[in-house]
C-alpha atoms as a PDB file:
ATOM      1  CA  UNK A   1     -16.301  10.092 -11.190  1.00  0.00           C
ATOM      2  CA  UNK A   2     -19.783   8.760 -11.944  1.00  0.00           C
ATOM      3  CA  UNK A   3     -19.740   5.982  -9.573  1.00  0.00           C
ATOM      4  CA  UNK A   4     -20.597   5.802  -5.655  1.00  0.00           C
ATOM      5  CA  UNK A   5     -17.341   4.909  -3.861  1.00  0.00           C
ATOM      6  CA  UNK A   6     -16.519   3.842  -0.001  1.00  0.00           C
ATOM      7  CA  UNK A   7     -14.225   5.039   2.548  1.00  0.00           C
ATOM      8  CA  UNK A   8     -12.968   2.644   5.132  1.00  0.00           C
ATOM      9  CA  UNK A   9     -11.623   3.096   8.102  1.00  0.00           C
ATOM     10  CA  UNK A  10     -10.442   0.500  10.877  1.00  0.00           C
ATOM     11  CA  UNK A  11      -9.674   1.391  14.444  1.00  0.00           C
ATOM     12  CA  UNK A  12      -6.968  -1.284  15.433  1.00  0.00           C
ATOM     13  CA  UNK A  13      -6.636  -0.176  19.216  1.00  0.00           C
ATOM     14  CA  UNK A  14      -3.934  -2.527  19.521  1.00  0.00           C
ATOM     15  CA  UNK A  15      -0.201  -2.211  19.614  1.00  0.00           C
ATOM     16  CA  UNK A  16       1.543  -2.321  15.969  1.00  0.00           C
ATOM     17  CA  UNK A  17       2.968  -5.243  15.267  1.00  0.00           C
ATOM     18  CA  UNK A  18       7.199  -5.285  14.625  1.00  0.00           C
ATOM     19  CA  UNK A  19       8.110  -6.626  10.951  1.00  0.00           C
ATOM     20  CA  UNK A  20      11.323  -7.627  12.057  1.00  0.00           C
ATOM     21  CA  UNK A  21      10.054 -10.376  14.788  1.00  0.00           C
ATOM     22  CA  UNK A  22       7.023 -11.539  12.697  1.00  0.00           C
ATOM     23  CA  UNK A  23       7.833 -11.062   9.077  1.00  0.00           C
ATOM     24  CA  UNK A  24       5.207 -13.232   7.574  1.00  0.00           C
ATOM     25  CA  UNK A  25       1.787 -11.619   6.795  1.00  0.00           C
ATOM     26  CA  UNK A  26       0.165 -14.496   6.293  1.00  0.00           C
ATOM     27  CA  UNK A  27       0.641 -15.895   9.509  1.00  0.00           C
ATOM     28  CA  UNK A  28      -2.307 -13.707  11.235  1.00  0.00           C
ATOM     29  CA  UNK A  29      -5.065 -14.632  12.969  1.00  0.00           C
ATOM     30  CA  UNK A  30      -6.507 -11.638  12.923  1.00  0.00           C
ATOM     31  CA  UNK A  31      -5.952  -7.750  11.557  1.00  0.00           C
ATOM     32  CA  UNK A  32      -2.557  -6.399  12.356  1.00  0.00           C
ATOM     33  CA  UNK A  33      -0.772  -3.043  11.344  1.00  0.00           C
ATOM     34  CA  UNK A  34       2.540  -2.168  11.191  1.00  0.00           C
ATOM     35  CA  UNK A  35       4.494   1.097  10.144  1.00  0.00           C
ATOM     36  CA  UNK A  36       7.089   0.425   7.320  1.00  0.00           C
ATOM     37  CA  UNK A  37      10.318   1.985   7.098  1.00  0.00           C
ATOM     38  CA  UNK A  38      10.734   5.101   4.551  1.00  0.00           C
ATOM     39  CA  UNK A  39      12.006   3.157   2.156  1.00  0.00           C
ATOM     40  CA  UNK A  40       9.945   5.899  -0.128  1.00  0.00           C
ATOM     41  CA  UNK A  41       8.937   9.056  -0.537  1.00  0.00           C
ATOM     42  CA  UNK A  42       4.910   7.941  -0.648  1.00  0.00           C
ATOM     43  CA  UNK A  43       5.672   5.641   2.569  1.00  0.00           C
ATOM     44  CA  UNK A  44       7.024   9.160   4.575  1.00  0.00           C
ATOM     45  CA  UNK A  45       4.961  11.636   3.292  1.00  0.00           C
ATOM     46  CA  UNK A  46       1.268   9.366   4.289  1.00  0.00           C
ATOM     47  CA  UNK A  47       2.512   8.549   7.264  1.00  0.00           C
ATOM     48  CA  UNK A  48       1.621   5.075   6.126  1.00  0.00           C
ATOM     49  CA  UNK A  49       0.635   2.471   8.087  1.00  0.00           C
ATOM     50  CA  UNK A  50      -0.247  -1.069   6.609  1.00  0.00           C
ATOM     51  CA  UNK A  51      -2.420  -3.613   7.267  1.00  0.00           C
ATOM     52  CA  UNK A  52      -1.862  -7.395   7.673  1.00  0.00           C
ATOM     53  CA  UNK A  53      -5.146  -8.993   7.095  1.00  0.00           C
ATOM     54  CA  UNK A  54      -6.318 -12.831   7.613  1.00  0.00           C
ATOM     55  CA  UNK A  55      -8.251 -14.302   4.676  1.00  0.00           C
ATOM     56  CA  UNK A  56     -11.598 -13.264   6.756  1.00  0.00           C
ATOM     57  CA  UNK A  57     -12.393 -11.890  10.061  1.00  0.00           C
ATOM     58  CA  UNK A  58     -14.726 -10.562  12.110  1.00  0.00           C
ATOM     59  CA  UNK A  59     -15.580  -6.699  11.457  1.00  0.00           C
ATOM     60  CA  UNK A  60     -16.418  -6.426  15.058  1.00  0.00           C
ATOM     61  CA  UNK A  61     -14.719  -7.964  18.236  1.00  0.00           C
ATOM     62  CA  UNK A  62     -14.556  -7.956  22.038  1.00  0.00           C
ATOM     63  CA  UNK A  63     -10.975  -5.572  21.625  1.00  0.00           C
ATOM     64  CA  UNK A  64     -12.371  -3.091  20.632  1.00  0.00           C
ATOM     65  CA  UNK A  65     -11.036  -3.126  17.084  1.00  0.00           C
ATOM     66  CA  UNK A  66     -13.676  -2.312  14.500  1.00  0.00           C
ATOM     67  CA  UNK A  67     -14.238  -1.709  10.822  1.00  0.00           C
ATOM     68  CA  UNK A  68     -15.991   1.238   9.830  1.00  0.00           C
ATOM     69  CA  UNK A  69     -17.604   1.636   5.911  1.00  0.00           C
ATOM     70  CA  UNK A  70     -18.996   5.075   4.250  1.00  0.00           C
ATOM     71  CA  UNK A  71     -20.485   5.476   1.168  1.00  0.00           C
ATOM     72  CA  UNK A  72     -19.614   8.337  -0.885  1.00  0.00           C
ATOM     73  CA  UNK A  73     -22.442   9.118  -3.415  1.00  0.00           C
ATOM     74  CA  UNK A  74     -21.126  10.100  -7.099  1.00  0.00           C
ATOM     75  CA  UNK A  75     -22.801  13.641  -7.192  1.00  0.00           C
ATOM     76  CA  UNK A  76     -20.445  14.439  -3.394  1.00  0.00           C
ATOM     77  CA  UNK A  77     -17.394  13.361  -4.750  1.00  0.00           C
ATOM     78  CA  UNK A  78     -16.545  16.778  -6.663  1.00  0.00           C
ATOM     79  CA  UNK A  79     -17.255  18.968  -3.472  1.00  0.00           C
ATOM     80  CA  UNK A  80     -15.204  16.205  -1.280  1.00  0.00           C
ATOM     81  CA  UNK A  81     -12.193  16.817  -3.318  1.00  0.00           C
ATOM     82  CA  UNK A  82     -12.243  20.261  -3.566  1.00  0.00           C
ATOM     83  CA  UNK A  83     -11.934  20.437   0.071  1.00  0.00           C
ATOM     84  CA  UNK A  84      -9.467  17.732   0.609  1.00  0.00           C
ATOM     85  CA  UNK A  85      -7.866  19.802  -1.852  1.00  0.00           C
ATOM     86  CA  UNK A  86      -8.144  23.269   0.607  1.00  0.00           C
ATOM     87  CA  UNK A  87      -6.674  21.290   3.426  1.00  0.00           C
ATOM     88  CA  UNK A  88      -3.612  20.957   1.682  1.00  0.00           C
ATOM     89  CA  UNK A  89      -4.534  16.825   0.232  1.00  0.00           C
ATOM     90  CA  UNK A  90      -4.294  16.087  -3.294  1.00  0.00           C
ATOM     91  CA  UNK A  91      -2.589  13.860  -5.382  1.00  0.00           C
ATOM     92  CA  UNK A  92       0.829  15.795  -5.060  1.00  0.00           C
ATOM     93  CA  UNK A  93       0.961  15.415  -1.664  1.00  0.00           C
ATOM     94  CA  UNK A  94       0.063  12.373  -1.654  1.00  0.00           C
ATOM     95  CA  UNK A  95       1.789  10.598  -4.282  1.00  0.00           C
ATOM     96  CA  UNK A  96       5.143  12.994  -4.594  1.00  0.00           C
ATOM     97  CA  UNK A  97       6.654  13.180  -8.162  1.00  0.00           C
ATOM     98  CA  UNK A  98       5.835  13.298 -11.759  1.00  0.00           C
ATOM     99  CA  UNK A  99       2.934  10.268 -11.395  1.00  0.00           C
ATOM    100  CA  UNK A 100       1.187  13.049  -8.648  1.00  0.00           C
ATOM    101  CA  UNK A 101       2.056  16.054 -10.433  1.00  0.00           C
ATOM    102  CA  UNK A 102       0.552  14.587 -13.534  1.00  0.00           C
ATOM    103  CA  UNK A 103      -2.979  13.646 -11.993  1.00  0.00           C
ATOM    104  CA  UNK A 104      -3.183  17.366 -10.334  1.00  0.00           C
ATOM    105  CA  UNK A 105      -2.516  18.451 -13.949  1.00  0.00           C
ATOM    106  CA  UNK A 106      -4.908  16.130 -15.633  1.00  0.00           C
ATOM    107  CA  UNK A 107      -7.450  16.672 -12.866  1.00  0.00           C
ATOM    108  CA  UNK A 108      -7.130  20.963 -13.376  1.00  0.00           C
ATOM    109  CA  UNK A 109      -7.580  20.873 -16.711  1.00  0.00           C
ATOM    110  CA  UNK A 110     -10.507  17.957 -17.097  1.00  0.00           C
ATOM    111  CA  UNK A 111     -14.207  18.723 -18.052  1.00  0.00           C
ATOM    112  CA  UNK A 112     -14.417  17.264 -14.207  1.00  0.00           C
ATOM    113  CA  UNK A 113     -13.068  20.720 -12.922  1.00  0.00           C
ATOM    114  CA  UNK A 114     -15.894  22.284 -10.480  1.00  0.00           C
END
């Protein structure tokens, strides 16, 4: 909670790519995303989405696919979760079951309360 952080964001503007016809990750040339099957709880409730990433690429390309960086200063980060927290996001929702439940719990009764 003292430390800057970074939120990043990538705009694939491609199609997703179908685990079941090309099943190994490693074998990308560049970023490609793919939607797992709710084989969890966490999976369903994000929506999730994950990433199959070459060992470097470029963050910018003629596609149209693009990498995009904030940084989050330390002193924001209280207000930011407080209204993640009003639009319904927290840990809970996020991560369902006792692990979740538990951070809430930690996080409502921490000298980091605002």
């Amino acid at each position: 909670m003292d430390e800057d952080a970074v939120v990043v964001a990538y705009r694939h503007n491609r199609p997703l790519i179908d685990p079941s016809t090309s099943p190994d990750p490693l074998a990308v040339d560049a970023i490609e995303v793919y939607k797992p099957p709710s084989v969890a709880s966490r999976i369903h409730v994000q929506n999730a989405h994950f990433t199959a990433e070459p060992a470097s690429f470029e963050r910018d390309d003629s596609s149209g696919r693009m990498a995009h960086e904030w940084l989050v200063s330390a002193r924001s980060i209280h207000k930011l979760r407080d209204e993640l927290r009003n639009l319904g996001i927290t840990a809970n929702s996020l991560f369902p079951g006792l692990d979740g439940l538990c951070t809430e719990l930690r996080l409502a009764h921490s000298k980091f309360k605002t």
